[in-house]
Protein backbone atom coordinates (compact mmCIF):
# COMPACT_ATOMS: atom_id res chain seq x y z
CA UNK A 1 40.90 -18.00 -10.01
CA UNK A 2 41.10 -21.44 -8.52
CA UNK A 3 37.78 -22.81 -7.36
CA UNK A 4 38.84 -26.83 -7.96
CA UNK A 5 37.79 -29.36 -5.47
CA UNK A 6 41.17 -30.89 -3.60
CA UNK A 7 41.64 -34.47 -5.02
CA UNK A 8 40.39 -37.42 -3.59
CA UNK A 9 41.48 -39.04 -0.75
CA UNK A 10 43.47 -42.41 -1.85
CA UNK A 11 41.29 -45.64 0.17
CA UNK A 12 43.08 -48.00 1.85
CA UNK A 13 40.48 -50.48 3.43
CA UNK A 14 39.98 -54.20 3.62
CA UNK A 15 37.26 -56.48 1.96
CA UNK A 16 34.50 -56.09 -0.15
CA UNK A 17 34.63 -52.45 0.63
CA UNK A 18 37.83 -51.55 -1.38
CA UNK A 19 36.03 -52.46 -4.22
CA UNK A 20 33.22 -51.08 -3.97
CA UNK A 21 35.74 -47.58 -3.09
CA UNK A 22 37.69 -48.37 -5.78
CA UNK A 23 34.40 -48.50 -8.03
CA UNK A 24 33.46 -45.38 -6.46
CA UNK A 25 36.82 -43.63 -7.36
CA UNK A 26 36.58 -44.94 -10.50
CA UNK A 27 32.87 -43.72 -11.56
CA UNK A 28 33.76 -40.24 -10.02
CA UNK A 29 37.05 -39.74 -12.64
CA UNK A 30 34.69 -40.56 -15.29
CA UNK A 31 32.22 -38.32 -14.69
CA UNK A 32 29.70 -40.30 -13.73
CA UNK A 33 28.98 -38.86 -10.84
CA UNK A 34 25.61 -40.25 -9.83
CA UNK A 35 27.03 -43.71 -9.33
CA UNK A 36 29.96 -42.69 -7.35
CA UNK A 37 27.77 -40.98 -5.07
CA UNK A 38 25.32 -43.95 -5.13
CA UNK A 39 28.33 -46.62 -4.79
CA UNK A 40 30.07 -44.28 -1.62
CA UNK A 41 27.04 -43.91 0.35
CA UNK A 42 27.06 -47.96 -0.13
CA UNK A 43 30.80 -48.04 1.39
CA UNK A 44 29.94 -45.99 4.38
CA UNK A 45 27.27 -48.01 4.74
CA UNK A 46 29.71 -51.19 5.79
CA UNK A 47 32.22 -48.99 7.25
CA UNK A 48 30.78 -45.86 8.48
CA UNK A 49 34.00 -45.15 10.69
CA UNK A 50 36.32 -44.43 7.56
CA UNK A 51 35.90 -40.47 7.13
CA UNK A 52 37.89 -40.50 3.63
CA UNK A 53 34.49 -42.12 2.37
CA UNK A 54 32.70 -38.82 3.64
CA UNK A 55 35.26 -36.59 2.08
CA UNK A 56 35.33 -38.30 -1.42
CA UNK A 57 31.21 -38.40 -1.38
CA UNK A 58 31.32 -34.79 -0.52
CA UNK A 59 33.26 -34.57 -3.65
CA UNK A 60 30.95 -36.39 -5.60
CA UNK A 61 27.69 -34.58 -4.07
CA UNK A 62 29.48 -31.28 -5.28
CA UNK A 63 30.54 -32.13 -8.53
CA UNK A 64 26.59 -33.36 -9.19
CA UNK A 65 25.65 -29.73 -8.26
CA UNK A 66 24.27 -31.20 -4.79
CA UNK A 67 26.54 -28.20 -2.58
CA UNK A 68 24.84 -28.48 0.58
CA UNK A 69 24.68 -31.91 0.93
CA UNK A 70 28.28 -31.81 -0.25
CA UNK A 71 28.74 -29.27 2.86
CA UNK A 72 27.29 -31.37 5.11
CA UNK A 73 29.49 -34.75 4.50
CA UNK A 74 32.60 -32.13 4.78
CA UNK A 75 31.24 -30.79 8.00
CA UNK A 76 31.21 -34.62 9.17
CA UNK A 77 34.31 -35.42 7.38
CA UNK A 78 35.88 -32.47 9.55
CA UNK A 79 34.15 -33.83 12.98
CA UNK A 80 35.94 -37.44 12.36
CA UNK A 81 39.60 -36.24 11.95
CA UNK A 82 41.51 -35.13 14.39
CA UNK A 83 43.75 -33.38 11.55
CA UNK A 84 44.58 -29.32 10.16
CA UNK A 85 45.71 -30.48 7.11
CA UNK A 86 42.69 -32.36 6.51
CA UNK A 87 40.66 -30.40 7.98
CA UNK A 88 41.79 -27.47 5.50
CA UNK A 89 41.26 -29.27 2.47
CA UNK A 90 37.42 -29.89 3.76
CA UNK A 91 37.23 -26.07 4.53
CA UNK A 92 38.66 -24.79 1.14
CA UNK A 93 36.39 -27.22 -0.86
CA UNK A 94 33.38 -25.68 1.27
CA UNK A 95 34.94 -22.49 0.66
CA UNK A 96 34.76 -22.91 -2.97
CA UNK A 97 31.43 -24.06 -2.73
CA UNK A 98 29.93 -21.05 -0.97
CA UNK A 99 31.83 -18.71 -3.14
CA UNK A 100 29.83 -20.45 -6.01
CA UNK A 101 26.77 -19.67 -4.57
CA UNK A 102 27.78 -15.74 -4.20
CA UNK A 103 27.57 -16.46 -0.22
CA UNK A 104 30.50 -14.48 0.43
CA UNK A 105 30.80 -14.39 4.02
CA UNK A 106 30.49 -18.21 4.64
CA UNK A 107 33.38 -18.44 1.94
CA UNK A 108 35.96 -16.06 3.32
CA UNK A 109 35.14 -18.01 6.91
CA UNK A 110 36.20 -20.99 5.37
CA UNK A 111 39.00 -19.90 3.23
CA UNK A 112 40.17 -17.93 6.32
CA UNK A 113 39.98 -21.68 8.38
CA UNK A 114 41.90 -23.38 5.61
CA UNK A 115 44.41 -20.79 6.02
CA UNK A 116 44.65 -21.27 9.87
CA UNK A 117 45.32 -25.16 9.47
CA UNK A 118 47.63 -24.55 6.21
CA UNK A 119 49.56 -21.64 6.42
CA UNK A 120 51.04 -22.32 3.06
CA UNK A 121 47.91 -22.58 1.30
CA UNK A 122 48.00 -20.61 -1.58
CA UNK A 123 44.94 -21.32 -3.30
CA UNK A 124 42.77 -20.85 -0.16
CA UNK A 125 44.46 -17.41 0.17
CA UNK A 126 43.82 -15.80 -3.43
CA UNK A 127 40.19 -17.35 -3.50
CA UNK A 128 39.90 -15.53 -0.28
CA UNK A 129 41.56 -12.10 -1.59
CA UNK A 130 38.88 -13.20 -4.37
CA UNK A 131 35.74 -13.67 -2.05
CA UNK A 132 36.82 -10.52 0.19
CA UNK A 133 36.80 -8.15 -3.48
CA UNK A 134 33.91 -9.81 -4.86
CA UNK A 135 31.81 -9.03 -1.66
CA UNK A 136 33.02 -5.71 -1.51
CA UNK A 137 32.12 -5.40 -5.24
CA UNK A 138 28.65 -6.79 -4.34
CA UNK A 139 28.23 -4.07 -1.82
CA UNK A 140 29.30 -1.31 -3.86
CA UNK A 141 26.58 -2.68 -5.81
CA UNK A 142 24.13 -3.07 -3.73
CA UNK A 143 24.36 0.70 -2.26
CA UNK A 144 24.22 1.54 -5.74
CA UNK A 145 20.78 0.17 -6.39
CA UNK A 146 19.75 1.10 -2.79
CA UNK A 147 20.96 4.91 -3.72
CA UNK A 148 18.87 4.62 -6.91
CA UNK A 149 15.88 2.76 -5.23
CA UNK A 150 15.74 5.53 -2.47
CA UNK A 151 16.23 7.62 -6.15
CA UNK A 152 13.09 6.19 -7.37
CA UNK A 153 10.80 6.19 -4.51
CA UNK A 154 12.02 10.20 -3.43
CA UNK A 155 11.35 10.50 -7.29
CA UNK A 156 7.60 8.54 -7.07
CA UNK A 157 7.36 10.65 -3.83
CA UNK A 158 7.58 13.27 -5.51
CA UNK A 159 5.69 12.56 -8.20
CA UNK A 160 2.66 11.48 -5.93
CA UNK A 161 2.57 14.01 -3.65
CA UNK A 162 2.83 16.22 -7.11
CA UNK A 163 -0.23 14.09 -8.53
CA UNK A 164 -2.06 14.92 -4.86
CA UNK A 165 -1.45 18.29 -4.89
CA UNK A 166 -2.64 18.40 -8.47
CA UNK A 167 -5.79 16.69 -7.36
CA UNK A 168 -6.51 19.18 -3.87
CA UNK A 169 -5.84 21.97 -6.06
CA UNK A 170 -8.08 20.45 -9.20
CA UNK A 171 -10.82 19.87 -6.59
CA UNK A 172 -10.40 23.26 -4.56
CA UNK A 173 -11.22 24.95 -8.15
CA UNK A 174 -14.15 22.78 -8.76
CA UNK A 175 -15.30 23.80 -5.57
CA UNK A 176 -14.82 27.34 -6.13
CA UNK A 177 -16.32 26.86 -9.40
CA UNK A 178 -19.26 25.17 -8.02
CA UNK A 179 -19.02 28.17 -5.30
CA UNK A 180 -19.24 30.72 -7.70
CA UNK A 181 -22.07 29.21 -9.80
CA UNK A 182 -23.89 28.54 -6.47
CA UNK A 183 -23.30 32.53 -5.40
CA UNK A 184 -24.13 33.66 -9.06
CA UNK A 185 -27.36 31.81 -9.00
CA UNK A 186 -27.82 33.48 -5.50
CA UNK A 187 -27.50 36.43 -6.83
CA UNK A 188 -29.28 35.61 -9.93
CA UNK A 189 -32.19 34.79 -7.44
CA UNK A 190 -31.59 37.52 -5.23
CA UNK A 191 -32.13 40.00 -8.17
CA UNK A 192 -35.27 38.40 -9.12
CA UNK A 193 -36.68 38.66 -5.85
CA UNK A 194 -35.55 42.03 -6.07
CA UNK A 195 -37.07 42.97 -9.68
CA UNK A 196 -40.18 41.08 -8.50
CA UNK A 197 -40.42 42.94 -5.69
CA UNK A 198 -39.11 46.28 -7.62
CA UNK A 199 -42.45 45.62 -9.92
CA UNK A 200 -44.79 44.75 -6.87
CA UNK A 201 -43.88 47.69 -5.19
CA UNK A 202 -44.86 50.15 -8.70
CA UNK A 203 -47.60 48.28 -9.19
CA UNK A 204 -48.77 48.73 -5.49
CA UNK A 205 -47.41 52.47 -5.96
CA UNK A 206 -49.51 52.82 -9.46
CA UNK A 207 -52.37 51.61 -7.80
CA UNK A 208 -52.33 54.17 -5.10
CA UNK A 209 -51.47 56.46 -7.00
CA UNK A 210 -54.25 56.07 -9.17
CA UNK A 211 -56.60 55.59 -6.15
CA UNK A 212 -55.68 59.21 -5.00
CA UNK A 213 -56.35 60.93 -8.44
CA UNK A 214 -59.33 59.10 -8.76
CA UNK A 215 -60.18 60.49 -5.58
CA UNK A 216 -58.71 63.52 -6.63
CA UNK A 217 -60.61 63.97 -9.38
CA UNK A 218 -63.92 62.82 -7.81
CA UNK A 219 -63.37 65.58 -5.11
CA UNK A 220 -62.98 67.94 -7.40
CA UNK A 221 -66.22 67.09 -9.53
CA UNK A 222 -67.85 67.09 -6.65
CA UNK A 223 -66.40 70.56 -5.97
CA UNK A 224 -67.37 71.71 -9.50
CA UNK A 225 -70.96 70.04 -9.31
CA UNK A 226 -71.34 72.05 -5.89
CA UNK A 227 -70.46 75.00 -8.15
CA UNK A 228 -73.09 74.00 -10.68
CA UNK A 229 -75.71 73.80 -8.22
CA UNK A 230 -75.09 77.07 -6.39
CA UNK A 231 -74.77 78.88 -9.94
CA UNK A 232 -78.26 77.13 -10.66
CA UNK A 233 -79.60 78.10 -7.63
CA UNK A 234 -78.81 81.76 -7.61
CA UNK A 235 -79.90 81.72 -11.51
CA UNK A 236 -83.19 79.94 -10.03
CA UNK A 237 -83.37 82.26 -7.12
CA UNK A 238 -83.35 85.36 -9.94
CA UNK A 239 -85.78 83.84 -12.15
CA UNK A 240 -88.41 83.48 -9.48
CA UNK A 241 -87.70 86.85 -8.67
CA UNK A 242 -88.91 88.54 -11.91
CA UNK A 243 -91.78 86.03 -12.23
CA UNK A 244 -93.75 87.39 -9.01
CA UNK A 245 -93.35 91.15 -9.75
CA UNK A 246 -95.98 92.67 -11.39
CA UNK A 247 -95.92 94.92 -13.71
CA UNK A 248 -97.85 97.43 -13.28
């Protein structure tokens, strides 16, 4: 897998600038990137026209991990030359840089630009057979987890409207329960009445009842004292008899 930056651009300028280029250059081959970047923003500064400067600090922006400024001074490195083949080397380096970041569309457009300018561009082609298998990977991945996230929440669905169900059918028994103990004491109560009124009722029954043989048996001493008296009476009736007669 290439994913280099194309070289620099060689300088050819006039004046305090070439050195200052050449410094650049210089500073960038080392490593130090921070002062090449520093020392070809300073060059473009005195000649703004000379679009290798852009380039070579887009270079220098990407090495220092800087990629979108880097894609910027490419973009305006690409709007000053009238040029395919530079104007391929600009879209495979911004290629390479979107592939870096995973941004796998924007890096197949480019690679598939520096392929349009440069036919014979064999790098830009395999990093875009690259870009086209990694985003397909990606995908692939990415329906994976979606499958398995739709997985999960059919799963926690599931499981919820499980845990809901649980709870309406928890709380329909504890209402029947609480139905039942409200019917029972109902009936509890309803029993009570009835005993109470059960007893009420004998004791109202008991009470006539012992009205009526009280009466009963007051009718029938009066009955027997009416018997008395007319026994006594006829007894009296005899004795006064045998009292006037004389005996001669």
């Amino acid at each position: 897998m290439k994913l280099v930056l194309s070289f620099l651009i060689a300088l050819f300028l006039v004046g305090s600038t070439i050195d200052t280029a050449r410094e650049a250059n210089e500073a960038y081959r080392k490593g130090n990137y921070e002062k090449a970047i520093s020392l070809y923003k300073k060059a473009i500064d005195k000649t703004p026209e000379n679009a290798k400067l852009y380039y070579n600090l887009g270079n220098a922006l990407a090495k220092s991990g800087s990629a979108e400024e880097a894609i910027r001074y490419f973009n305006r490195y690409k709007q000053m030359v009238d040029n395919p083949q530079a104007e391929a080397r600009a879209d495979y380096n911004m290629g390479n840089l979107y592939y870096k970041a995973k941004k796998w569309d924007k890096a197949i457009e480019h690679y598939k630009n520096a392929m349009r300018q440069k036919v014979s561009d064999i790098d830009a082609k395999h990093n875009y057979e690259l870009a086209q298998r990694k985003k397909k990977k990606e995908q692939q991945k990415n329906k994976k987890k979606q499958q398995q996230k739709k997985g999960e929440n059919k799963k926690n669905k599931d499981r919820k409207n499980q845990q809901n169900q649980q709870q309406k059918d928890n709380k329909q028994q504890q209402n029947k329960k609480k139905q039942d103990q409200q019917n029972k004491q109902q009936q509890n109560k309803q029993q009570q009445n009835q005993q109470q009124n059960n007893k009420q009722n004998q004791q109202q029954k008991r009470a006539k009842m012992s009205q009526a043989e009280a009466q009963k048996i007051l009718d029938a001493l009066k009955q027997k004292e009416k018997k008395l008296l007319k026994q006594l009476k006829r007894q009296n009736g005899k004795t006064n008899n045998r009292t006037y007669e004389k005996d001669w």
